[in-house]
PDB file of N, CA and C in Angstrom:
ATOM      1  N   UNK A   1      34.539 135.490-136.407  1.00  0.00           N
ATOM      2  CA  UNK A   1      34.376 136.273-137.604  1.00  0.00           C
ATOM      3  C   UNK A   1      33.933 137.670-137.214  1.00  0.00           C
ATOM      4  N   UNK A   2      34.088 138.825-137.497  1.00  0.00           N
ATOM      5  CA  UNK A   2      34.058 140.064-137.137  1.00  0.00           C
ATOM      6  C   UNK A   2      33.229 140.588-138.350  1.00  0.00           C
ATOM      7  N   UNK A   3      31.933 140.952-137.829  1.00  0.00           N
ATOM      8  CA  UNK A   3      31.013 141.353-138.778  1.00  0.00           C
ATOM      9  C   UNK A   3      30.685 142.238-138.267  1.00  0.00           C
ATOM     10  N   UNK A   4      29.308 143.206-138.700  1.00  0.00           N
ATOM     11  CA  UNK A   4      28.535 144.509-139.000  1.00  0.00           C
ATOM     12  C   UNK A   4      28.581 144.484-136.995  1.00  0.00           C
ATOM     13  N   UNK A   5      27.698 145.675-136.924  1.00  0.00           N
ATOM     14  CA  UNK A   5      27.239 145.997-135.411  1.00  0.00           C
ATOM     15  C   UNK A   5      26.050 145.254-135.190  1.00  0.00           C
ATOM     16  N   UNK A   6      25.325 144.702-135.761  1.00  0.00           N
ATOM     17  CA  UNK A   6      24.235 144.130-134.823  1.00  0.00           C
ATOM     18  C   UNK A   6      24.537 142.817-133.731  1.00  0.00           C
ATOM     19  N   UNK A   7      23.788 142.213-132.760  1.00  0.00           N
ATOM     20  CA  UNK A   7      23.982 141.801-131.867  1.00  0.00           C
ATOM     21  C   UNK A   7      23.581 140.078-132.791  1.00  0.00           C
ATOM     22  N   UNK A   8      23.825 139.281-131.843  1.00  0.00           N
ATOM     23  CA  UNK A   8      23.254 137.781-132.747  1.00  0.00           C
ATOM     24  C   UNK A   8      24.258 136.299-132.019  1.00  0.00           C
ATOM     25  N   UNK A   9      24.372 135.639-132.214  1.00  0.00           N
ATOM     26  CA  UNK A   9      24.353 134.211-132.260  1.00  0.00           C
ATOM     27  C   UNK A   9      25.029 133.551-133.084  1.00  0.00           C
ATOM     28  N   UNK A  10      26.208 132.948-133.322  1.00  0.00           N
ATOM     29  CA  UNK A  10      27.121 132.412-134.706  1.00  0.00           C
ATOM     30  C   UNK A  10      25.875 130.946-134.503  1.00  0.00           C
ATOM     31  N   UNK A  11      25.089 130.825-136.157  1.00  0.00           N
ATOM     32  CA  UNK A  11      24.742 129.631-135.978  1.00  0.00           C
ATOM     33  C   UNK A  11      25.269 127.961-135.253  1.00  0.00           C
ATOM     34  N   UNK A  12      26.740 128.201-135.559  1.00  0.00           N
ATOM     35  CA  UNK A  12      27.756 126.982-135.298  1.00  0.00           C
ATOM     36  C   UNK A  12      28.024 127.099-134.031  1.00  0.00           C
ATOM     37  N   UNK A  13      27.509 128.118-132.907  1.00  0.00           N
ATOM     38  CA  UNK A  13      27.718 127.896-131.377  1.00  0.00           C
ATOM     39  C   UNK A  13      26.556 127.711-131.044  1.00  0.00           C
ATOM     40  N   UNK A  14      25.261 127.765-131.603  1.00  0.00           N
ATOM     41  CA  UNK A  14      24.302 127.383-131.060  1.00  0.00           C
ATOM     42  C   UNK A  14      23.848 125.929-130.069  1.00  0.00           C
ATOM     43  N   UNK A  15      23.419 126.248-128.816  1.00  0.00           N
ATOM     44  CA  UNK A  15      23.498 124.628-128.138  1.00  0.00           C
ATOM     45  C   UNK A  15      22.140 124.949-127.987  1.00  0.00           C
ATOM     46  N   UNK A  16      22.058 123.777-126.630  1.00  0.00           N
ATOM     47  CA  UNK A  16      20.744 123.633-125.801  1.00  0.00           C
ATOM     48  C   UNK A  16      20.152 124.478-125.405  1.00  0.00           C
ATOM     49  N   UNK A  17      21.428 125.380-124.459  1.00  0.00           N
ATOM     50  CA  UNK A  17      21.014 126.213-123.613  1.00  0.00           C
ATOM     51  C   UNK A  17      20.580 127.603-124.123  1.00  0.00           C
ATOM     52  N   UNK A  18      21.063 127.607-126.009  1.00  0.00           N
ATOM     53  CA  UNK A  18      20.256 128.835-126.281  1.00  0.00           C
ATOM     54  C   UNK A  18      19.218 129.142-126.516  1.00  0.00           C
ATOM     55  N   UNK A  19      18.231 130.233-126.282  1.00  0.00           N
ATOM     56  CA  UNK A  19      17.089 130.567-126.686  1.00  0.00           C
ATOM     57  C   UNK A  19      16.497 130.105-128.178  1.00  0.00           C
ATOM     58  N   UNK A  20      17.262 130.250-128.862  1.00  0.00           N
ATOM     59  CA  UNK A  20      17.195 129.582-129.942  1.00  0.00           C
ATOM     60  C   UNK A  20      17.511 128.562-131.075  1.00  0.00           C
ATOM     61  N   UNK A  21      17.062 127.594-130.330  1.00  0.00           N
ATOM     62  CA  UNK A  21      17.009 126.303-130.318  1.00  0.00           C
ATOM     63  C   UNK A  21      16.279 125.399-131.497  1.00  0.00           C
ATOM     64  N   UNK A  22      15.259 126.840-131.514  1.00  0.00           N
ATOM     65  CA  UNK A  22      14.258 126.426-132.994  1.00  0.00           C
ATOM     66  C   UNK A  22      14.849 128.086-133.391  1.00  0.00           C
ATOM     67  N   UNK A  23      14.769 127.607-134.291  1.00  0.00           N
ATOM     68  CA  UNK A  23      14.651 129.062-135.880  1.00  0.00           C
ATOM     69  C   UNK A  23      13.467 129.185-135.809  1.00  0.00           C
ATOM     70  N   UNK A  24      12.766 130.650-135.813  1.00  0.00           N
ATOM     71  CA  UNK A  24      11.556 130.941-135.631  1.00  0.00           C
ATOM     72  C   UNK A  24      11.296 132.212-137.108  1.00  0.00           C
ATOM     73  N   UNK A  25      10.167 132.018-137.734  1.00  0.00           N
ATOM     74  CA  UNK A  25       9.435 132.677-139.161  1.00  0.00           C
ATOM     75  C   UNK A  25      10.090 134.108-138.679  1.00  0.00           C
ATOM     76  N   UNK A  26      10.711 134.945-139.346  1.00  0.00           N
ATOM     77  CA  UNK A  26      10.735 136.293-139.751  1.00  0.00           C
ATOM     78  C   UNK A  26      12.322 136.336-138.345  1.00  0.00           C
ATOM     79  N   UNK A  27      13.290 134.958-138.601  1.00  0.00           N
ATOM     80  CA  UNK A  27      14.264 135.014-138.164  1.00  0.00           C
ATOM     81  C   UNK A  27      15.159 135.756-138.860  1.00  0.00           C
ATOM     82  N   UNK A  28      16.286 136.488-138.988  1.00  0.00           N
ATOM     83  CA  UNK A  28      17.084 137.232-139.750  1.00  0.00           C
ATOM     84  C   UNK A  28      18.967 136.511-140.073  1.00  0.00           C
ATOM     85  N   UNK A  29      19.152 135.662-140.970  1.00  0.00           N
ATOM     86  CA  UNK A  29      20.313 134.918-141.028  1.00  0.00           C
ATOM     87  C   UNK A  29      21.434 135.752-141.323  1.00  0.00           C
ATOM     88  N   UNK A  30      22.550 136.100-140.879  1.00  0.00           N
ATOM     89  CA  UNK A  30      23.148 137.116-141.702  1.00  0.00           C
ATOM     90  C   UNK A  30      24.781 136.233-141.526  1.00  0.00           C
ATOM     91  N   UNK A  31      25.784 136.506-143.273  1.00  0.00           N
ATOM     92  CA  UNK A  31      26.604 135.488-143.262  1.00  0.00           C
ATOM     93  C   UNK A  31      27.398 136.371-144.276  1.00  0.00           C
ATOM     94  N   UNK A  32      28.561 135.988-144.623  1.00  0.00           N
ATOM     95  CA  UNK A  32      30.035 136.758-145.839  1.00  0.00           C
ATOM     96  C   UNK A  32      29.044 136.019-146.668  1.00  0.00           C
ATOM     97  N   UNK A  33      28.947 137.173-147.546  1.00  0.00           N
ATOM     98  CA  UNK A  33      28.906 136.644-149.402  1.00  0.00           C
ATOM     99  C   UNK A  33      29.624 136.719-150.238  1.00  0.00           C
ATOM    100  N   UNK A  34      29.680 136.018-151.754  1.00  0.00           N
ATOM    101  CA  UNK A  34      30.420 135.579-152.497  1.00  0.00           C
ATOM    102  C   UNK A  34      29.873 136.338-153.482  1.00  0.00           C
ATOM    103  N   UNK A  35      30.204 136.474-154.697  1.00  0.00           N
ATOM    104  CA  UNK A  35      29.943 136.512-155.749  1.00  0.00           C
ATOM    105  C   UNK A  35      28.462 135.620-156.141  1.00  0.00           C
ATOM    106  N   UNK A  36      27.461 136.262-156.742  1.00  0.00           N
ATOM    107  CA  UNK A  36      27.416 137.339-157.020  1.00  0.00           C
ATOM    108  C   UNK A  36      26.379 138.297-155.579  1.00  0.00           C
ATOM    109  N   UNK A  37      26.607 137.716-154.788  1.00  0.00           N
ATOM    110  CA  UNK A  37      26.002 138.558-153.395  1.00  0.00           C
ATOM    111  C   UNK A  37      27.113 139.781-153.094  1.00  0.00           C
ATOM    112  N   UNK A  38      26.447 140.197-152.439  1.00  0.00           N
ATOM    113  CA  UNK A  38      27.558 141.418-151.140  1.00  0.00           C
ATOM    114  C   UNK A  38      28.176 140.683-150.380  1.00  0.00           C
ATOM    115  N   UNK A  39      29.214 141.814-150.023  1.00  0.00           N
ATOM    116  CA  UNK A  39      30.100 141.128-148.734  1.00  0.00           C
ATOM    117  C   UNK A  39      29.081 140.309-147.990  1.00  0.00           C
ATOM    118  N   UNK A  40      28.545 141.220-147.269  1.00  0.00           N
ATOM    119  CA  UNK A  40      27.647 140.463-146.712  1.00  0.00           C
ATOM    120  C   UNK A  40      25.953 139.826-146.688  1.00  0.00           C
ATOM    121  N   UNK A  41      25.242 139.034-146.595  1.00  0.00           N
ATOM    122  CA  UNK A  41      23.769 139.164-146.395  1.00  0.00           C
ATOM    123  C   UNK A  41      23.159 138.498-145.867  1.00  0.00           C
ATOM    124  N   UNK A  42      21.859 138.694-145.895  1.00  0.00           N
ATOM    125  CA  UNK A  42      20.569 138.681-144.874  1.00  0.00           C
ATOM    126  C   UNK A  42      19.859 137.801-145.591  1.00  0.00           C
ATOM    127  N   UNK A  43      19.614 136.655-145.277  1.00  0.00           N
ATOM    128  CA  UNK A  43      18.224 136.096-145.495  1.00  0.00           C
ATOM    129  C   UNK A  43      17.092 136.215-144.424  1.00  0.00           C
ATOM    130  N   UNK A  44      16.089 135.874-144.830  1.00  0.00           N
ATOM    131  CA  UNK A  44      14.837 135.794-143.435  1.00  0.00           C
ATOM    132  C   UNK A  44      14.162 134.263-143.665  1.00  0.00           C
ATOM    133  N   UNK A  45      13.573 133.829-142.681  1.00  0.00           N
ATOM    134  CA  UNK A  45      13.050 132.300-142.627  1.00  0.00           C
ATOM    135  C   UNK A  45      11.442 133.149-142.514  1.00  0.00           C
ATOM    136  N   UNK A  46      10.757 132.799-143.358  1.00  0.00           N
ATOM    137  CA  UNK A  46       9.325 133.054-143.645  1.00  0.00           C
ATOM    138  C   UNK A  46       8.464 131.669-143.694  1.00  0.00           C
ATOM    139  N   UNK A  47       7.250 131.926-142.938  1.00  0.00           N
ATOM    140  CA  UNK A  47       6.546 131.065-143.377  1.00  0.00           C
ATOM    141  C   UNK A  47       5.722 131.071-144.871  1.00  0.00           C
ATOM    142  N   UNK A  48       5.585 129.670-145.117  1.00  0.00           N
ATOM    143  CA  UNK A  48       5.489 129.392-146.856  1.00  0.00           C
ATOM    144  C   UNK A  48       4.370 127.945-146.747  1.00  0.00           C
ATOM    145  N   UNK A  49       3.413 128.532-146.609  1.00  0.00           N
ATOM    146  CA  UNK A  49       2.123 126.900-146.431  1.00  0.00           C
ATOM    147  C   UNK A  49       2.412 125.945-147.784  1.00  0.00           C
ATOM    148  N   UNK A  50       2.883 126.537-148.717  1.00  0.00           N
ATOM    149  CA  UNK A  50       2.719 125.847-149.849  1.00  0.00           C
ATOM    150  C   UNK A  50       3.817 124.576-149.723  1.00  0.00           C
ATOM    151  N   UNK A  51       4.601 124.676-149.016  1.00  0.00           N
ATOM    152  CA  UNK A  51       6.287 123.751-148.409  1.00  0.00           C
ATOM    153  C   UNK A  51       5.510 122.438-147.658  1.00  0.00           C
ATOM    154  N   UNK A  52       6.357 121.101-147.840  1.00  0.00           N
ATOM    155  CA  UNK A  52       6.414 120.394-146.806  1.00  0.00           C
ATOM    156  C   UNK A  52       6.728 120.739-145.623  1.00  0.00           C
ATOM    157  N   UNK A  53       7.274 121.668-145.362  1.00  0.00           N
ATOM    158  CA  UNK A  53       7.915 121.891-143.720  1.00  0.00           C
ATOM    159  C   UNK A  53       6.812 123.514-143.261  1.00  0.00           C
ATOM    160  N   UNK A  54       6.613 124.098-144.487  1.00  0.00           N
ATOM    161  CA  UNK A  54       5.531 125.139-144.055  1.00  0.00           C
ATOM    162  C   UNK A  54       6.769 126.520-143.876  1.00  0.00           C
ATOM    163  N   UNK A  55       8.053 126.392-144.327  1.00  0.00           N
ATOM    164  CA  UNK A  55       9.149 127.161-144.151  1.00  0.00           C
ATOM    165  C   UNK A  55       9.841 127.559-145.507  1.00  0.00           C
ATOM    166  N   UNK A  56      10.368 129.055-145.738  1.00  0.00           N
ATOM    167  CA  UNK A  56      10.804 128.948-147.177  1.00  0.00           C
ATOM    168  C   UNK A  56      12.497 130.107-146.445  1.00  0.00           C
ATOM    169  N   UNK A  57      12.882 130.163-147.455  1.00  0.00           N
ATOM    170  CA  UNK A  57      13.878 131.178-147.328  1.00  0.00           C
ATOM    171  C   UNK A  57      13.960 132.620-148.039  1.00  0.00           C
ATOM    172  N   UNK A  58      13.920 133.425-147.781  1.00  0.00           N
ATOM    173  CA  UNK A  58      13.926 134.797-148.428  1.00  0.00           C
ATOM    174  C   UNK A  58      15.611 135.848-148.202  1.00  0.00           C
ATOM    175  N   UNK A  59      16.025 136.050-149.814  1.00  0.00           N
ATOM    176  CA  UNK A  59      17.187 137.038-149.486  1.00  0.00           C
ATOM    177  C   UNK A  59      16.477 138.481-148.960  1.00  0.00           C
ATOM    178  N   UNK A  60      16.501 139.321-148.123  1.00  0.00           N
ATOM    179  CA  UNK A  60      16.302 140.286-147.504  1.00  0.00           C
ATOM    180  C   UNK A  60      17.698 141.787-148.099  1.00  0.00           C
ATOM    181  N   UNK A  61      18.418 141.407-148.568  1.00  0.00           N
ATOM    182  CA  UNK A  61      19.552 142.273-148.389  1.00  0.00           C
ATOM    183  C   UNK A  61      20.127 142.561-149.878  1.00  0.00           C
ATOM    184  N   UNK A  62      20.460 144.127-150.455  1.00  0.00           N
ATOM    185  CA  UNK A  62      21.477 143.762-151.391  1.00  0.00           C
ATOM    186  C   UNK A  62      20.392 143.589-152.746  1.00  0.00           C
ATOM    187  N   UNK A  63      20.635 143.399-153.744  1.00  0.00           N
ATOM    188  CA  UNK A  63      20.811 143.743-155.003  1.00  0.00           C
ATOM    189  C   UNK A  63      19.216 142.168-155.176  1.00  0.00           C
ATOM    190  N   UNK A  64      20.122 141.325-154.877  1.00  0.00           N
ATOM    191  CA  UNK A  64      18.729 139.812-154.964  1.00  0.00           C
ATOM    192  C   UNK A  64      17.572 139.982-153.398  1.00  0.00           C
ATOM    193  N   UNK A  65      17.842 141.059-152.871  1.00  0.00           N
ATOM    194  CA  UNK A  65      16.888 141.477-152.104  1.00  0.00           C
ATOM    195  C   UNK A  65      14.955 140.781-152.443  1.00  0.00           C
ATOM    196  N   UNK A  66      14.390 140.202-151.857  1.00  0.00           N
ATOM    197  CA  UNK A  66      12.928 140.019-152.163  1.00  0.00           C
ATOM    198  C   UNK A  66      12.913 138.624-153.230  1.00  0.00           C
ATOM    199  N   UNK A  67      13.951 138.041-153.081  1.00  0.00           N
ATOM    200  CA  UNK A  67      14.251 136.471-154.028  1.00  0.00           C
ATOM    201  C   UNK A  67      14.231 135.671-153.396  1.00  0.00           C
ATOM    202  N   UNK A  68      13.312 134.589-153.481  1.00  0.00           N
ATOM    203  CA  UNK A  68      13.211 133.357-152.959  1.00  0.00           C
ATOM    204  C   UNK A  68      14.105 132.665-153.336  1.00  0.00           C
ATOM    205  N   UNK A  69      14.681 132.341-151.733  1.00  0.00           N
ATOM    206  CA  UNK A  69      16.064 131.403-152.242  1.00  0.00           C
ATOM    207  C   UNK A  69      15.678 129.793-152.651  1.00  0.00           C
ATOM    208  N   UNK A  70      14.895 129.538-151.280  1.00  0.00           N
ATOM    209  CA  UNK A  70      14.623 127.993-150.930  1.00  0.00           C
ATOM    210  C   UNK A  70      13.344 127.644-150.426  1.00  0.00           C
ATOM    211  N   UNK A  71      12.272 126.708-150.774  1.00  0.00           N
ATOM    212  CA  UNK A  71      11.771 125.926-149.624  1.00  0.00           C
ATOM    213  C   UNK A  71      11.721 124.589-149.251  1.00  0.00           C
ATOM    214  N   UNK A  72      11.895 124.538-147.794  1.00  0.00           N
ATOM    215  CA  UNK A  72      12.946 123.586-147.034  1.00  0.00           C
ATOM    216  C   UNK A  72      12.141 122.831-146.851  1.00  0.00           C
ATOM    217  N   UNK A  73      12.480 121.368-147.394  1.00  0.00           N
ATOM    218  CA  UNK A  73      11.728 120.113-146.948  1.00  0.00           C
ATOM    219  C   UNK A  73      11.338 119.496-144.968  1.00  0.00           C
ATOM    220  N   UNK A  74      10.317 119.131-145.072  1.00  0.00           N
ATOM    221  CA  UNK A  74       9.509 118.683-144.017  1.00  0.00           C
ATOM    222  C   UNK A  74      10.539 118.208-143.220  1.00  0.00           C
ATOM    223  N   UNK A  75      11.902 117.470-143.359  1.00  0.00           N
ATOM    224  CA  UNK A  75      13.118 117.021-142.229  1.00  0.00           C
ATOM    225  C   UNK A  75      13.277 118.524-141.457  1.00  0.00           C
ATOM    226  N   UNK A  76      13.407 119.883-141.964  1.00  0.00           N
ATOM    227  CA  UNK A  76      14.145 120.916-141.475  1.00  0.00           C
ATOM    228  C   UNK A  76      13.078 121.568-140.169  1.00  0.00           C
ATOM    229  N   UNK A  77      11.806 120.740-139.972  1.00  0.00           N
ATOM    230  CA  UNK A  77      11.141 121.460-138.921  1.00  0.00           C
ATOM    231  C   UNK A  77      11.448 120.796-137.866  1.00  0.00           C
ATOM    232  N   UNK A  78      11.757 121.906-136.854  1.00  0.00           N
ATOM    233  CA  UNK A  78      11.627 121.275-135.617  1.00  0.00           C
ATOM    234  C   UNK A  78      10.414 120.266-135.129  1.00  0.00           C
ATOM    235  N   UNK A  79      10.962 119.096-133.980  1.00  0.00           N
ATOM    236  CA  UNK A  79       9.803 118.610-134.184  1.00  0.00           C
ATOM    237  C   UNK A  79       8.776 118.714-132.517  1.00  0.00           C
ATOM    238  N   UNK A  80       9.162 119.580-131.852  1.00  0.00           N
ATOM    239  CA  UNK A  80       8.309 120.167-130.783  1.00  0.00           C
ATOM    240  C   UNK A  80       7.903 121.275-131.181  1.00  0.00           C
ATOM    241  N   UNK A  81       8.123 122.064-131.687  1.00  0.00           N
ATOM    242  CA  UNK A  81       7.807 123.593-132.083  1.00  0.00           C
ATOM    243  C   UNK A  81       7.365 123.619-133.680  1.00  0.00           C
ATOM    244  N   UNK A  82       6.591 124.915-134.543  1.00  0.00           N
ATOM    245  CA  UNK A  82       6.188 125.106-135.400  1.00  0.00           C
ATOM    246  C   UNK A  82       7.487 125.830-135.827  1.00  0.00           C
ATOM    247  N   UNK A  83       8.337 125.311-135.983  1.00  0.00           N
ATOM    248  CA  UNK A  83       9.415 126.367-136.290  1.00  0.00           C
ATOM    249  C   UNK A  83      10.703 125.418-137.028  1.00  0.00           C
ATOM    250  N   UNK A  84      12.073 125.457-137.761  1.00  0.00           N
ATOM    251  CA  UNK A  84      13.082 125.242-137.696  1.00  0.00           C
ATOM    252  C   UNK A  84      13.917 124.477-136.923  1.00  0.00           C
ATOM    253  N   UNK A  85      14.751 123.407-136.756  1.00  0.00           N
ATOM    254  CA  UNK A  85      15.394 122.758-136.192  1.00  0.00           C
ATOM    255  C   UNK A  85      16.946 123.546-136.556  1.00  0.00           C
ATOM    256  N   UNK A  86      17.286 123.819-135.441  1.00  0.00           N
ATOM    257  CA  UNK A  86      18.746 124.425-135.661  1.00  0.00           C
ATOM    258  C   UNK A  86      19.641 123.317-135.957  1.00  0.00           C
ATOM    259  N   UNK A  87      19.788 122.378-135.426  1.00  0.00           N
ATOM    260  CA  UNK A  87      20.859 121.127-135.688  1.00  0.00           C
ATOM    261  C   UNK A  87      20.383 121.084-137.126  1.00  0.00           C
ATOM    262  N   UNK A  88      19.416 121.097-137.648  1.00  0.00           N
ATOM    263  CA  UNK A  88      19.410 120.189-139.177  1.00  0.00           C
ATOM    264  C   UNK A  88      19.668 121.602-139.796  1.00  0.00           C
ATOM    265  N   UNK A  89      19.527 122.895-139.831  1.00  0.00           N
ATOM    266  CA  UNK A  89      20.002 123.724-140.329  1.00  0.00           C
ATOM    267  C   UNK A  89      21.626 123.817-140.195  1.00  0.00           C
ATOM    268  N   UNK A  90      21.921 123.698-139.372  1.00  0.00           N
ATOM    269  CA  UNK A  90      23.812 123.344-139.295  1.00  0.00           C
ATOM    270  C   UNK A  90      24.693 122.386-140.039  1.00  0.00           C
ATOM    271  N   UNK A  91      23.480 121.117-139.907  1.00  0.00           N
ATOM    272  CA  UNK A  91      24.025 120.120-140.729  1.00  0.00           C
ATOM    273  C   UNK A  91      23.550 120.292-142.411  1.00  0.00           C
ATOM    274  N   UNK A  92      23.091 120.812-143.264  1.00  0.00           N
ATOM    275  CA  UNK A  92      22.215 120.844-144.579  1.00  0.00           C
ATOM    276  C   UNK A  92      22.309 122.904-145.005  1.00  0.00           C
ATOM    277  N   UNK A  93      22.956 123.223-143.918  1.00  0.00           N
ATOM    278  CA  UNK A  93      23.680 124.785-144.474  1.00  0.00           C
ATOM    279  C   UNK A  93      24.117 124.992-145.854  1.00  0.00           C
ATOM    280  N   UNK A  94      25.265 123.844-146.111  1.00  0.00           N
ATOM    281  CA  UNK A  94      25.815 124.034-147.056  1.00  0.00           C
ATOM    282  C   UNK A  94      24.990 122.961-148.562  1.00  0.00           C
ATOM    283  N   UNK A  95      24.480 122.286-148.100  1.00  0.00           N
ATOM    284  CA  UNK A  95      23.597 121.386-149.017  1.00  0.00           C
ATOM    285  C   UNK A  95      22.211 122.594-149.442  1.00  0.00           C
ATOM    286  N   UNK A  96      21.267 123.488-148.425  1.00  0.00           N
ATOM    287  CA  UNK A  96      20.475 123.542-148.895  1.00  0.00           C
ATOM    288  C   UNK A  96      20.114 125.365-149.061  1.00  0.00           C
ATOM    289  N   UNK A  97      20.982 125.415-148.388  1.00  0.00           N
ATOM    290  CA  UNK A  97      20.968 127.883-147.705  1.00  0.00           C
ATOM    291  C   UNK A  97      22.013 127.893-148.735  1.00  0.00           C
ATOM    292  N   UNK A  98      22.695 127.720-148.286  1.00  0.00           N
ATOM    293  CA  UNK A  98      24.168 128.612-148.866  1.00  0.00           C
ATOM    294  C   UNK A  98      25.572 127.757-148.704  1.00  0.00           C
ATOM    295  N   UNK A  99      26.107 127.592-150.028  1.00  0.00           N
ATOM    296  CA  UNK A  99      27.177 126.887-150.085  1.00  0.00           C
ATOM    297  C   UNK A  99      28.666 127.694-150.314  1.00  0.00           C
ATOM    298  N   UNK A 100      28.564 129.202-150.208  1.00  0.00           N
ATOM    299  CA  UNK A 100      29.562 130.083-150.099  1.00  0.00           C
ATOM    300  C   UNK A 100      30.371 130.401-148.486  1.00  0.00           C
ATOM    301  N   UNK A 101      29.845 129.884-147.775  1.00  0.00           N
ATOM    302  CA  UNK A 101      30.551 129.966-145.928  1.00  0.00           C
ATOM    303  C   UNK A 101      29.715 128.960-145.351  1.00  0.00           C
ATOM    304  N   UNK A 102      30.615 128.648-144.193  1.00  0.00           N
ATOM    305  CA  UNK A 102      30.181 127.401-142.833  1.00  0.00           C
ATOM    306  C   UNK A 102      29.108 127.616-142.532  1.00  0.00           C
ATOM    307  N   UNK A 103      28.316 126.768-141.437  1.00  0.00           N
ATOM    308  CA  UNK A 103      27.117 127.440-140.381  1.00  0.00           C
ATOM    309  C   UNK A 103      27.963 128.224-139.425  1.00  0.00           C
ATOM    310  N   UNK A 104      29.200 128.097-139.186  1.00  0.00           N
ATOM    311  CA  UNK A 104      29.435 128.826-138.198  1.00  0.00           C
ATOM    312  C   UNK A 104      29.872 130.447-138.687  1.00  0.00           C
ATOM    313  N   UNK A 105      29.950 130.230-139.802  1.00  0.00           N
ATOM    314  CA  UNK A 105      30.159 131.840-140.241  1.00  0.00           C
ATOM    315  C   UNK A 105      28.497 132.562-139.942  1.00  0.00           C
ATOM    316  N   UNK A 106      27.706 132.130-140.011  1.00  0.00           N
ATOM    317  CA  UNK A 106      26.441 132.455-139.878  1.00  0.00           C
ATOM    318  C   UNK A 106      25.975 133.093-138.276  1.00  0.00           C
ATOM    319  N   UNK A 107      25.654 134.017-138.614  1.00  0.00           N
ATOM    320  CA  UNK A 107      24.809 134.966-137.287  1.00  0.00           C
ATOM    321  C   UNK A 107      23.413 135.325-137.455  1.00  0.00           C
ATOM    322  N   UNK A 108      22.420 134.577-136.202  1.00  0.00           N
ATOM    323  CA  UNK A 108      21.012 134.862-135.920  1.00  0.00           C
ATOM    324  C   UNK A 108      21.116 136.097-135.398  1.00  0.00           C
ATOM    325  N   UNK A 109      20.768 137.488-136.062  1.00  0.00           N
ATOM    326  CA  UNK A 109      20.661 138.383-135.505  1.00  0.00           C
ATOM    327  C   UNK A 109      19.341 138.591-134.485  1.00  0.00           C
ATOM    328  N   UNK A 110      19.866 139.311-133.201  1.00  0.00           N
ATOM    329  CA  UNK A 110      18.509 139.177-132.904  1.00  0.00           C
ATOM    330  C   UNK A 110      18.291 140.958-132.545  1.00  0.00           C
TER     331      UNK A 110
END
């Protein structure tokens, strides 16, 4: 998929061997939007104590800029790290983030 200039990670190639392995708080998701989003946007993974998992989702980008999208049940934390499980974010993308594109349309900017 051929997106903006920043540098990043297609969620859907993410393996072992990448650095990011866990989704880490004040991560930057960026993916094609639909109606009624922009072409494109940005969420951020914030921490949220009030959550089972202690993780929420924030749109960052665009018009719903500063809107809480989601907070992600206690399955979505990694379970060595205080952080995100990338596999269960790949698998529950379209169930629980965003049901307008794949995980693999998705880029961890870094």
């Amino acid at each position: 998929m051929e997106c903006y200039d920043k540098k990043g990670k297609h969620l859907g190639e993410v393996d072992i061997d990448f650095k990011e392995n866990s989704i880490w708080e004040g991560t930057v998701l960026r993916f094609p939007g639909e109606y009624p989003y922009e072409k494109y946007v940005d969420y951020m993974v914030v921490s949220y104590p009030d959550t089972e998992s202690g993780f929420a989702i924030y749109c960052i980008s665009g018009y719903y800029a500063g809107k809480l999208v989601v907070c992600l049940p206690l399955e979505a934390r990694d379970a060595d790290n205080r952080a995100l499980s990338t596999e269960w974010m790949k698998r529950n993308w379209n169930k629980w983030i965003y049901d307008g594109c794949q995980p693999q349309d998705v880029i961890i900017v870094e």
